[in-house]
PDB file of N, CA and C in Angstrom:
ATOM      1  N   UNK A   1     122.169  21.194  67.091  1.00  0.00           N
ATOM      2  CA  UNK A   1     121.526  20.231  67.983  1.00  0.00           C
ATOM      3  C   UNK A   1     120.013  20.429  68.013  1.00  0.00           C
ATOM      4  N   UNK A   2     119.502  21.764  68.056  1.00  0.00           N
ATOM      5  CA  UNK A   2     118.004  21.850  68.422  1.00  0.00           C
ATOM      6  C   UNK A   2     117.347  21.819  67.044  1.00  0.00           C
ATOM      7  N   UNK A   3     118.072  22.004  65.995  1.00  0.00           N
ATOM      8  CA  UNK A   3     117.393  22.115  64.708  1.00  0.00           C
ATOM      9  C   UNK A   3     117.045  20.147  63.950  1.00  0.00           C
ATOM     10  N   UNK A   4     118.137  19.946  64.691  1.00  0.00           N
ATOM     11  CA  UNK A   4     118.132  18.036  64.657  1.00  0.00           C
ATOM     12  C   UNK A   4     117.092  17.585  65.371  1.00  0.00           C
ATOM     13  N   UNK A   5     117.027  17.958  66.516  1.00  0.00           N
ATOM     14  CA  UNK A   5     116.107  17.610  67.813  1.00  0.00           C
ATOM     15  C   UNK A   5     114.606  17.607  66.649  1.00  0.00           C
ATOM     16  N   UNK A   6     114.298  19.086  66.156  1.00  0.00           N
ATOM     17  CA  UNK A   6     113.030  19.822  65.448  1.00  0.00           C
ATOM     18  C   UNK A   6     112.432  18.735  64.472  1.00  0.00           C
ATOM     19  N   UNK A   7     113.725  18.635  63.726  1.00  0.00           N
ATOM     20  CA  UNK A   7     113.258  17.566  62.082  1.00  0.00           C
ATOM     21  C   UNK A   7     113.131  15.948  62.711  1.00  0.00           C
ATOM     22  N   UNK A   8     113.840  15.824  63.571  1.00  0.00           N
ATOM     23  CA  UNK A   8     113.433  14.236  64.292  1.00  0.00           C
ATOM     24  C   UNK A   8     111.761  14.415  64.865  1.00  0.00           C
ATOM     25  N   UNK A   9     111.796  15.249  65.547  1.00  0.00           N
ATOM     26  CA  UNK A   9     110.481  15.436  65.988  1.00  0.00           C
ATOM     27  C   UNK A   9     109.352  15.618  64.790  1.00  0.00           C
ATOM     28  N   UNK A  10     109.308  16.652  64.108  1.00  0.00           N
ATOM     29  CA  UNK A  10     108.605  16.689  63.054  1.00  0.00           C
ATOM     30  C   UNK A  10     108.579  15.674  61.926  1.00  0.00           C
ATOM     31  N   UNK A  11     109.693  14.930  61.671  1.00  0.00           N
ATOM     32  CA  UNK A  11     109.408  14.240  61.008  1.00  0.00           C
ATOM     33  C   UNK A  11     109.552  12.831  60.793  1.00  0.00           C
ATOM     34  N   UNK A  12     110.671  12.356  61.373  1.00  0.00           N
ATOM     35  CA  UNK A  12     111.187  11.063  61.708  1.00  0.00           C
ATOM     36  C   UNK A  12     110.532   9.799  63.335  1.00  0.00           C
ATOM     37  N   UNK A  13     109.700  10.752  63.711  1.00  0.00           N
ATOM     38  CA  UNK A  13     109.862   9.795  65.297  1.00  0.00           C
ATOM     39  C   UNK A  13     108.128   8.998  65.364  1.00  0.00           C
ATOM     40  N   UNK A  14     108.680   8.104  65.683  1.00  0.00           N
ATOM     41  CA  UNK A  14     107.382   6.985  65.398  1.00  0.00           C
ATOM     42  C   UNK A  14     106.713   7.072  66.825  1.00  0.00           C
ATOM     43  N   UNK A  15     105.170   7.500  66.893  1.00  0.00           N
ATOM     44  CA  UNK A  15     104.299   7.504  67.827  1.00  0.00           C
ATOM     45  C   UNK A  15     103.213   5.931  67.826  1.00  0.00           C
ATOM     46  N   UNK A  16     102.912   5.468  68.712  1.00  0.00           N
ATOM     47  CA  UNK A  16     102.253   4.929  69.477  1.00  0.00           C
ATOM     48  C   UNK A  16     100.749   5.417  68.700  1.00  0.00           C
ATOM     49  N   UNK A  17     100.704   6.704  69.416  1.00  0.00           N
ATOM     50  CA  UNK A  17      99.571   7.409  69.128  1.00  0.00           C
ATOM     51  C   UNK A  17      99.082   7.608  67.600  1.00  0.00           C
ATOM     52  N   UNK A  18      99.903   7.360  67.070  1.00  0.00           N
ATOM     53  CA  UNK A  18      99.373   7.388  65.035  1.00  0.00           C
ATOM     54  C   UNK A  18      99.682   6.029  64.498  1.00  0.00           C
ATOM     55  N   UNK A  19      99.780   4.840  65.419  1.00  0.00           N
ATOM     56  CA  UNK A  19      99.546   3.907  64.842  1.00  0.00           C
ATOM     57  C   UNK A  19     100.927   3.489  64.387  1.00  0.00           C
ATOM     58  N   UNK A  20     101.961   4.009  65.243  1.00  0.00           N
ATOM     59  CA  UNK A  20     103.452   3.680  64.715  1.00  0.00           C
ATOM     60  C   UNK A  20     103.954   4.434  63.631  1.00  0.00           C
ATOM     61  N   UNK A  21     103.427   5.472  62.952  1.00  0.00           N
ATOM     62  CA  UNK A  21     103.477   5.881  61.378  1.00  0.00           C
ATOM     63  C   UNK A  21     104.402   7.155  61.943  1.00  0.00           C
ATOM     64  N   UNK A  22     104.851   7.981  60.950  1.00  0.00           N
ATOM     65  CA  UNK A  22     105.953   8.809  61.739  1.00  0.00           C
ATOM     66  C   UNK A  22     105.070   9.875  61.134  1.00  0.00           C
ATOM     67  N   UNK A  23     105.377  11.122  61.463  1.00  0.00           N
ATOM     68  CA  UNK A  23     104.416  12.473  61.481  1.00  0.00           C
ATOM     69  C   UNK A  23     104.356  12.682  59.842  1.00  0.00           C
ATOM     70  N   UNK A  24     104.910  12.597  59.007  1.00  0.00           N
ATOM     71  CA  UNK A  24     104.850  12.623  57.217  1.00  0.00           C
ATOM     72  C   UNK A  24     103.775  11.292  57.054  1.00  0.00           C
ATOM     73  N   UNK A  25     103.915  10.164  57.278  1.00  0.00           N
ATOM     74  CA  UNK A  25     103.325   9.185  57.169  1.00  0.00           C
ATOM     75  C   UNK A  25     102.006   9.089  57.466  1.00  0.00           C
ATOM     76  N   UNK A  26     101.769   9.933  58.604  1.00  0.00           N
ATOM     77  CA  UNK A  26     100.397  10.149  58.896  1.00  0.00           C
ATOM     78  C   UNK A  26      99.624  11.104  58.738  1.00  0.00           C
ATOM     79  N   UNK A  27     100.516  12.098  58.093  1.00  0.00           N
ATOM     80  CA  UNK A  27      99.669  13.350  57.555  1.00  0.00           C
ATOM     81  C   UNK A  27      99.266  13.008  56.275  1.00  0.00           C
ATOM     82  N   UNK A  28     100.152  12.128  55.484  1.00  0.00           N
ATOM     83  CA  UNK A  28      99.640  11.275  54.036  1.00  0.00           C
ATOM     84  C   UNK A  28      98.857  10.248  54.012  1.00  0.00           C
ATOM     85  N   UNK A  29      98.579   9.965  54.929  1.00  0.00           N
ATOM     86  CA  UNK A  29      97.369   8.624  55.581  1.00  0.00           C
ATOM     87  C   UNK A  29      96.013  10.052  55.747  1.00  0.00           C
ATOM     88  N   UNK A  30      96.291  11.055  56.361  1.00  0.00           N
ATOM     89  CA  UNK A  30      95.317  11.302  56.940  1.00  0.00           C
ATOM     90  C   UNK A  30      94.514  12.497  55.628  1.00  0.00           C
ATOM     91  N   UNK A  31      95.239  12.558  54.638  1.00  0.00           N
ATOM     92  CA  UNK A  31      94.774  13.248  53.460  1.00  0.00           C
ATOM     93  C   UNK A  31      93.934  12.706  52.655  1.00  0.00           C
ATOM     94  N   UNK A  32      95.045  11.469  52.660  1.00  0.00           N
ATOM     95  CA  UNK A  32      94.056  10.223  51.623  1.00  0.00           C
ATOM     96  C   UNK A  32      93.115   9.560  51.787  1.00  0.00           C
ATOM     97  N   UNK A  33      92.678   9.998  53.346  1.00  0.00           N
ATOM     98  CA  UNK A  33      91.363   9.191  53.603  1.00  0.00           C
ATOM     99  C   UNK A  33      89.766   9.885  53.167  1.00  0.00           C
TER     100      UNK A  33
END
């Protein structure tokens, strides 16, 4: 359960705050700029 909770969080869950992009999405947005 908490290791599911971890990888949703880290990697799957769409913020508001990054422009809707999910935490992979915006760390590859934020490289390439």
């Amino acid at each position: 359960m908490t290791n599911n909770y971890v990888d949703w969080f880290n990697n799957r869950r769409i913020s508001p705050k990054t422009k809707g992009m999910t935490p992979c999405e915006y760390r590859e947005h934020a490289l390439a700029v």
